[in-house]
C-alpha atoms as a PDB file:
ATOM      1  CA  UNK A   1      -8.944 -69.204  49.765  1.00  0.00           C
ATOM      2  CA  UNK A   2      -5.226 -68.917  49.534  1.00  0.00           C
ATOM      3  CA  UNK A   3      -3.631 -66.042  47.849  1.00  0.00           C
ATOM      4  CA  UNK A   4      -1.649 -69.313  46.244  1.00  0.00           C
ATOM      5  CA  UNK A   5      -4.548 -70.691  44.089  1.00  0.00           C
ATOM      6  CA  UNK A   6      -4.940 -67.245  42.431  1.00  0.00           C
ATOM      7  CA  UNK A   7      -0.802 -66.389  41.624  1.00  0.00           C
ATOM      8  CA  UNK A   8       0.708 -68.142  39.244  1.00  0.00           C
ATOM      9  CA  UNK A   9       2.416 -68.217  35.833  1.00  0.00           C
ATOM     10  CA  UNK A  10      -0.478 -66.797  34.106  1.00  0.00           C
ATOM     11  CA  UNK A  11      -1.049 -64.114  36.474  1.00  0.00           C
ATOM     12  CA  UNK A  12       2.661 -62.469  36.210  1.00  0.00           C
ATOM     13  CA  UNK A  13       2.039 -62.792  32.631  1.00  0.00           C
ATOM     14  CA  UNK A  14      -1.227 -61.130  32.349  1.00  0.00           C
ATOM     15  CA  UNK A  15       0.372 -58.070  35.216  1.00  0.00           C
ATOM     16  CA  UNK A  16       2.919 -57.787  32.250  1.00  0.00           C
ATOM     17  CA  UNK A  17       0.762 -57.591  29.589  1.00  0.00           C
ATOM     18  CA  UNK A  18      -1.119 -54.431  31.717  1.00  0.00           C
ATOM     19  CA  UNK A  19       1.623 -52.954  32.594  1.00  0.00           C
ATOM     20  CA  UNK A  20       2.759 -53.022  28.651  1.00  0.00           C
ATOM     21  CA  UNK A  21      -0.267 -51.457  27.629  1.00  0.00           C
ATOM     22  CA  UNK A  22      -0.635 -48.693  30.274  1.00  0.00           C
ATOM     23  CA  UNK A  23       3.318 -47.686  29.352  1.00  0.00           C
ATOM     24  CA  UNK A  24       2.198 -47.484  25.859  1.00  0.00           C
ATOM     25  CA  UNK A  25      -0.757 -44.585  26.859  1.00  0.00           C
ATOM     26  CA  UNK A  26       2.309 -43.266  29.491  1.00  0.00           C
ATOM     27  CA  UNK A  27       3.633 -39.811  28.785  1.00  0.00           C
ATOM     28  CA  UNK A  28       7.524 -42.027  29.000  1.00  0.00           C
ATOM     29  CA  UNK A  29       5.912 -44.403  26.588  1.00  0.00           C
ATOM     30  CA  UNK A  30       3.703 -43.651  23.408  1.00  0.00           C
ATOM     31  CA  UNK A  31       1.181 -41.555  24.683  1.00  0.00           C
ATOM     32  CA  UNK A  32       2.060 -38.495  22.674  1.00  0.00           C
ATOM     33  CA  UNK A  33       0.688 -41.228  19.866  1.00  0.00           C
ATOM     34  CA  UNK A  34      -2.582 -42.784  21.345  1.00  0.00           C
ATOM     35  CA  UNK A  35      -3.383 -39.835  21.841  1.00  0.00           C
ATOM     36  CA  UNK A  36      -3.527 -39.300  17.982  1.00  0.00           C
ATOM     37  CA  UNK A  37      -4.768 -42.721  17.712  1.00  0.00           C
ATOM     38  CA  UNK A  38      -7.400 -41.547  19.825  1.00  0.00           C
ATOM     39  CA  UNK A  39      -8.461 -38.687  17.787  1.00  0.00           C
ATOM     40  CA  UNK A  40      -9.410 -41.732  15.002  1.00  0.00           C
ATOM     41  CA  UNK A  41     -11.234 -43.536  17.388  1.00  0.00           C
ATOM     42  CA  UNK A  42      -8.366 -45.990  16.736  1.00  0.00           C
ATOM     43  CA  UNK A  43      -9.507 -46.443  13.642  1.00  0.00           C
ATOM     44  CA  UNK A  44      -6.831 -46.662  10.412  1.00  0.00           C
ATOM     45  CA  UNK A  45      -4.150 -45.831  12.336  1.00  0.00           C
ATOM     46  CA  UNK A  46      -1.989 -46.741   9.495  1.00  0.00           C
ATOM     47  CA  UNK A  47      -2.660 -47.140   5.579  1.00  0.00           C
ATOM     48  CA  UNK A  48      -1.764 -50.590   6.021  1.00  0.00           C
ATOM     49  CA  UNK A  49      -0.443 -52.175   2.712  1.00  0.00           C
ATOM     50  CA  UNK A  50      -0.421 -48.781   0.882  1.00  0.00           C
ATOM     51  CA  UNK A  51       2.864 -48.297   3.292  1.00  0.00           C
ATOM     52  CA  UNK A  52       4.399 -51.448   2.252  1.00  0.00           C
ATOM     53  CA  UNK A  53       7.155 -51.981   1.541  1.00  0.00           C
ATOM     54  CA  UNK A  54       8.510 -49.741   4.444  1.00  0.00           C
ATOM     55  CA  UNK A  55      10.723 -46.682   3.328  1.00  0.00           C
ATOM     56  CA  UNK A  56      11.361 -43.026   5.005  1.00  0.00           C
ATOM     57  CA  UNK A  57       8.713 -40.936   4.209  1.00  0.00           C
ATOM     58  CA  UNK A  58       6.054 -43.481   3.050  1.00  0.00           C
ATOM     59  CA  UNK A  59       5.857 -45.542   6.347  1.00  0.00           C
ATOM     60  CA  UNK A  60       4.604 -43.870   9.548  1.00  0.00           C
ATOM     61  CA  UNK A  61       7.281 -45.667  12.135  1.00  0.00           C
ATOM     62  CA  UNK A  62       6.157 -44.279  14.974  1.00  0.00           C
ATOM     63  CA  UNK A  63       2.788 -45.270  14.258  1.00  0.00           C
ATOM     64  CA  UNK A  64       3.807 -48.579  13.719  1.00  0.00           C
ATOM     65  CA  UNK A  65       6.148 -49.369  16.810  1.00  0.00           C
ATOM     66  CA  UNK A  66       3.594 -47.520  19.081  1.00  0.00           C
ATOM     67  CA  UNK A  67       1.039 -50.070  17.574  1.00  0.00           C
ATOM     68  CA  UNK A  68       2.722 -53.207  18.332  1.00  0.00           C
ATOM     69  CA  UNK A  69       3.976 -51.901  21.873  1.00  0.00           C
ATOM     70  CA  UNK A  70       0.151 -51.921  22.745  1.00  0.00           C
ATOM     71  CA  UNK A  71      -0.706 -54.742  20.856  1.00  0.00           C
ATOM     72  CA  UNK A  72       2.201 -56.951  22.340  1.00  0.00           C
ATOM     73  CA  UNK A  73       0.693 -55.802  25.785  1.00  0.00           C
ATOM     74  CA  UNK A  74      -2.911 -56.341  24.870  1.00  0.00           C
ATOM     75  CA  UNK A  75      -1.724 -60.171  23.597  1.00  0.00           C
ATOM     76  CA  UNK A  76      -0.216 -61.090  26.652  1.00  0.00           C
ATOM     77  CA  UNK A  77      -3.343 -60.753  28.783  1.00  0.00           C
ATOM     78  CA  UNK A  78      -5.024 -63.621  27.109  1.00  0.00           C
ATOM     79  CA  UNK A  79      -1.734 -65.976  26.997  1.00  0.00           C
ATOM     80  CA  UNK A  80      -1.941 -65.434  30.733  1.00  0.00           C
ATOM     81  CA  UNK A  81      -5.351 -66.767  31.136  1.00  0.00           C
ATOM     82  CA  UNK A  82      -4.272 -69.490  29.143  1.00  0.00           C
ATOM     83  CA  UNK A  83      -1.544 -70.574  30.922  1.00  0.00           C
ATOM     84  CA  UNK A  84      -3.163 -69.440  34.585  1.00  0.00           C
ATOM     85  CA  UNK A  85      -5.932 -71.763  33.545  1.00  0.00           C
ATOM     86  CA  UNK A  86      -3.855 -74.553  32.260  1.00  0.00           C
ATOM     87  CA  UNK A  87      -1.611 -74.310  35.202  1.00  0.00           C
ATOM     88  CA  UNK A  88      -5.215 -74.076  38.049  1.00  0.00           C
ATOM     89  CA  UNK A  89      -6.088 -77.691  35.847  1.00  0.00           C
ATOM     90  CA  UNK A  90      -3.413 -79.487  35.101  1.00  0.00           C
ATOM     91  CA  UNK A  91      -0.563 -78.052  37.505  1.00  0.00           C
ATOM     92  CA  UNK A  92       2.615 -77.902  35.089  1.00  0.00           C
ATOM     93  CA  UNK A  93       2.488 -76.502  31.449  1.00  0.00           C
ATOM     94  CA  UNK A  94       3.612 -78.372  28.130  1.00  0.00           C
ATOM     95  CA  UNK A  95       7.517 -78.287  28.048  1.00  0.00           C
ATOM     96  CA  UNK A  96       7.290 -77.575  24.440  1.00  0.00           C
ATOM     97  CA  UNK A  97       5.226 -74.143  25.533  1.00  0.00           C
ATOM     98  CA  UNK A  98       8.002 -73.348  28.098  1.00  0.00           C
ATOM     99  CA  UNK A  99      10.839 -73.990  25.731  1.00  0.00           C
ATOM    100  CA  UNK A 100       8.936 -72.091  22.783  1.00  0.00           C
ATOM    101  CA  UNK A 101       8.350 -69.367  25.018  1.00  0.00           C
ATOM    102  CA  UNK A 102      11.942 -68.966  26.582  1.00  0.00           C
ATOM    103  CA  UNK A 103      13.263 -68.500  22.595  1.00  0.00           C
ATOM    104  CA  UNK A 104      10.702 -66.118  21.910  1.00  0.00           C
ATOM    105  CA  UNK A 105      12.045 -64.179  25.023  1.00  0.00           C
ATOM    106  CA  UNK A 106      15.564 -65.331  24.452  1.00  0.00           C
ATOM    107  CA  UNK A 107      15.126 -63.944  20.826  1.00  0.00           C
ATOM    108  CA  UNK A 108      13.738 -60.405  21.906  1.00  0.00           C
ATOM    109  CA  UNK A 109      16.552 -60.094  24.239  1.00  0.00           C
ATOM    110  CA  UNK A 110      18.934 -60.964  21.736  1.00  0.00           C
ATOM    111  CA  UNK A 111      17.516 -58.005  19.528  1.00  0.00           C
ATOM    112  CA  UNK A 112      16.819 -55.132  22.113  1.00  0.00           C
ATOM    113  CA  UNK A 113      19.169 -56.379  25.409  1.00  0.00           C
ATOM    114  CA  UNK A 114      18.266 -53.115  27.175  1.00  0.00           C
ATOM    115  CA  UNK A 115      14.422 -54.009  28.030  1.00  0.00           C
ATOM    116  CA  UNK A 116      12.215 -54.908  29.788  1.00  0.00           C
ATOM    117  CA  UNK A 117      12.835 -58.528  27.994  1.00  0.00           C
ATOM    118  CA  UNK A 118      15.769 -58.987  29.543  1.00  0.00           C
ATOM    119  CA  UNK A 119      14.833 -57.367  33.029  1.00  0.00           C
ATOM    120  CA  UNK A 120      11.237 -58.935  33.141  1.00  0.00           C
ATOM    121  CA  UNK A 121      10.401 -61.135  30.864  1.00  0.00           C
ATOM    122  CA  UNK A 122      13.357 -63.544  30.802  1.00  0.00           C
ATOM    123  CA  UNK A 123      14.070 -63.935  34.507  1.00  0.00           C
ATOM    124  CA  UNK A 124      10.103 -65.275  34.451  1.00  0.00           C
ATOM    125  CA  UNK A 125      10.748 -67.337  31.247  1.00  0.00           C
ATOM    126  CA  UNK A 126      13.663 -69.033  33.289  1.00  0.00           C
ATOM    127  CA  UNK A 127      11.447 -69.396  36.643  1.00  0.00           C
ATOM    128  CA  UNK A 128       8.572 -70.975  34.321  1.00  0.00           C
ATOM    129  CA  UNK A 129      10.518 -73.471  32.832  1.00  0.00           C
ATOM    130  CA  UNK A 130      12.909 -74.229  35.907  1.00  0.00           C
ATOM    131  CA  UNK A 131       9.345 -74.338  37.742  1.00  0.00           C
ATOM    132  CA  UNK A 132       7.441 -76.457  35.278  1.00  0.00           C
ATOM    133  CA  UNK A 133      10.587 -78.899  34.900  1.00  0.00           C
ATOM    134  CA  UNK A 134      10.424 -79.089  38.887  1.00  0.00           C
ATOM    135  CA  UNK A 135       6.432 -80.453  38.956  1.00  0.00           C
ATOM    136  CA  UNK A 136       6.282 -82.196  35.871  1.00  0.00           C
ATOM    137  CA  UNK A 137       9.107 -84.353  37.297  1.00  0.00           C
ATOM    138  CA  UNK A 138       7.315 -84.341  40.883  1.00  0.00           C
ATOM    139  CA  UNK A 139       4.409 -85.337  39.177  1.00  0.00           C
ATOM    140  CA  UNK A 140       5.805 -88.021  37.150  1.00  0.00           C
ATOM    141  CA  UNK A 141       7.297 -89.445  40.611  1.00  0.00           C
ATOM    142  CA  UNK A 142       3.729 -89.275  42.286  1.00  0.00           C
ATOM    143  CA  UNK A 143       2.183 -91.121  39.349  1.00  0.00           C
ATOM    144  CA  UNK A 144       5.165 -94.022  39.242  1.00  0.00           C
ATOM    145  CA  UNK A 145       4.566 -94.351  43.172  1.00  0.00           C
ATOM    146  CA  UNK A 146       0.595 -94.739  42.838  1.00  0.00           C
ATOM    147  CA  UNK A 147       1.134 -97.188  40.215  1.00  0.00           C
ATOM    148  CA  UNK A 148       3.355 -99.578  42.105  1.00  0.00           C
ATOM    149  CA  UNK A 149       0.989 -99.879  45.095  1.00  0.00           C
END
């Protein structure tokens, strides 16, 4: 089999999604705290509500952002199957998931320019929708040609 049938979309974002999680165990990333998390067994990390709403002193920040680092990682892994599956089936992905997707990145970059947003994840935002415009419309022309003969 070609290396082609198992690359796509949904693989870069699933090698993003793994590479965000392992840089949240790193040493340069949040290790320091998994490690701690560890010590629970990952279990009540935080107190949840009882830190609501967040102030200095009540709310354990560093708990929190090293929390959604790994979670953010961890959800990307199954929007890549998604979309690697979608893509295997149908070829091209909804434009309304491209577009949604390029604000979502387009938003975090906004917010926190110096990331890897900006330096990974919207370069393949831009290649996903450029690429998806590219064989929906190739697509569309195949299906207009096969119904005029």
């Amino acid at each position: 089999m070609r290396v082609q049938n198992y690359i796509n979309q949904g693989s870069i974002l699933i090698l993003i999604g793994l590479l965000h999680t392992s840089l949240a165990f790193s040493p340069e990333g949040f290790g320091y705290k998994m490690s701690e998390f560890a010590g629970s067994g990952f279990f009540r990390i935080s107190s949840g509500m009882a830190e609501l709403p967040p102030a200095a002193g009540k709310t354990d920040f560093e708990a929190f952002t090293a929390f959604w680092f790994f979670y953010f990682g961890i959800l990307l892994i199954p929007l890549g199957i998604l979309v690697f599956e979608i893509l295997r089936k149908q070829k091209y992905l909804p434009h309304s998931f491209t577009i949604s997707y390029l604000l979502f990145v387009g938003l975090g970059v906004y917010m926190v320019p110096n990331s890897g947003m900006t330096f990974i994840m919207l370069p393949h935002a831009l290649f996903m929708l450029i690429q998806n415009l590219y064989k929906s419309m190739r697509n569309m022309r195949n299906a207009t040609t096969t119904s005029r003969q």
